[in-house]
Protein backbone atom coordinates (compact mmCIF):
# COMPACT_ATOMS: atom_id res chain seq x y z
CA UNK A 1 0.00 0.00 0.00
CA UNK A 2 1.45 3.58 -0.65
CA UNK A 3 1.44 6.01 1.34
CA UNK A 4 0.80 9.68 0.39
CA UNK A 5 4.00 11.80 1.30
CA UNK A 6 3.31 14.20 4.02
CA UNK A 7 4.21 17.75 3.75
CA UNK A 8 5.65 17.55 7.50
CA UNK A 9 8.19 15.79 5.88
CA UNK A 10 11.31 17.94 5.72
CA UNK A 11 14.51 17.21 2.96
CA UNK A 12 17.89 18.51 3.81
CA UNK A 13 20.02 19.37 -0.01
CA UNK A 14 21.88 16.56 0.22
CA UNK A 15 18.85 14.42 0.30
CA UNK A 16 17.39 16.48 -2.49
CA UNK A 17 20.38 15.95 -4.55
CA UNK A 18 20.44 12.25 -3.70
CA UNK A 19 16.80 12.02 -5.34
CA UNK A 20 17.03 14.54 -8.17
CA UNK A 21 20.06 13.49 -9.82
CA UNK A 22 21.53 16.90 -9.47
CA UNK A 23 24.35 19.00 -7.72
CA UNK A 24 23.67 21.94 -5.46
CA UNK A 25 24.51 24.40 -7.78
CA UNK A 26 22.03 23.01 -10.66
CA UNK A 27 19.09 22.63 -7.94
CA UNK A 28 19.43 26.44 -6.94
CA UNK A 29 19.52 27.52 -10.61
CA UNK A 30 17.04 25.64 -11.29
CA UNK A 31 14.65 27.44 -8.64
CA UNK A 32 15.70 30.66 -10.19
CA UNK A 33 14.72 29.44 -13.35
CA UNK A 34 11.48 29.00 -12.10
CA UNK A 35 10.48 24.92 -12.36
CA UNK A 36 12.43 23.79 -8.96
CA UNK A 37 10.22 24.40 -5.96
CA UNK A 38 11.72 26.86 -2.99
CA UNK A 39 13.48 26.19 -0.27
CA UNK A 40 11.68 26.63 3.16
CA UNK A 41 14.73 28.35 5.89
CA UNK A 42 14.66 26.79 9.04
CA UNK A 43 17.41 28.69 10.91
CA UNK A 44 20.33 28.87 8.85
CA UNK A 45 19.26 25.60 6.40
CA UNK A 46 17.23 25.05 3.84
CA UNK A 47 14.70 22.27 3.59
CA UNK A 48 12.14 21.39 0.92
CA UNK A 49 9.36 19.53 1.06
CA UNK A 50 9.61 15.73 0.21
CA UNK A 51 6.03 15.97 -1.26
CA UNK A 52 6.98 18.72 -3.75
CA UNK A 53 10.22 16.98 -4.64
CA UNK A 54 8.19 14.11 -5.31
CA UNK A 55 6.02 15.68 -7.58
CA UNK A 56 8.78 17.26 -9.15
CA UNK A 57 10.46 13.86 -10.19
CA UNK A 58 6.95 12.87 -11.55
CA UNK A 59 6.73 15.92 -13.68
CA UNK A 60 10.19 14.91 -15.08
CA UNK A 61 9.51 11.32 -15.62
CA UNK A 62 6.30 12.30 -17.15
CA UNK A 63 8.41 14.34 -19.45
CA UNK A 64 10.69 11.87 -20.30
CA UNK A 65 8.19 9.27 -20.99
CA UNK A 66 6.30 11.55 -23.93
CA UNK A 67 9.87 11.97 -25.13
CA UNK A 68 9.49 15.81 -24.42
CA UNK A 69 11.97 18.39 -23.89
CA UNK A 70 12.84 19.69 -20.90
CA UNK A 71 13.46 23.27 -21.98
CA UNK A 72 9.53 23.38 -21.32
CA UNK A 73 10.20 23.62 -17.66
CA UNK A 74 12.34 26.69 -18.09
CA UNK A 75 10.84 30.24 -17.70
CA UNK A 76 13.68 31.90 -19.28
CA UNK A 77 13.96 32.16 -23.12
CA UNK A 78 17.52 31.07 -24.05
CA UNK A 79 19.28 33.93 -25.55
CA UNK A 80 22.41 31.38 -27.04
């Protein structure tokens, strides 16, 4: 049986970056860039949500599976 993930549930970056695939630097430009969710400060860290990382890693796989691009996600125009 799954279990719905709880919003309670609090990810540290290095957790994040263990289930995204990415390094620290790509997770905070990809906030800027508008398709990573934000951080939530607690003190002087950063945590995340596990249930918005989840759905972020659905959103990609989702992606992946139509065989889309994932310059969609971006809400910056490339300028290159």
């Amino acid at each position: 049986m799954a279990t719905t993930p709880s919003y309670s549930a609090l990810l540290d970056i290095k957790e994040v970056m263990k289930r995204v695939g990415m390094s620290k630097s790509a997770i905070y430009y990809a906030i800027n860039d508008g398709w990573f969710p934000r951080q939530v400060k607690r003190g002087r860290s950063s945590r995340w949500f596990e249930a918005e990382i989840d759905a972020v890693l659905e959103k990609l796989n989702m992606i992946r599976e139509e065989g889309g691009d994932y310059s969609s996600l971006s809400r910056r125009r490339s300028s290159r």
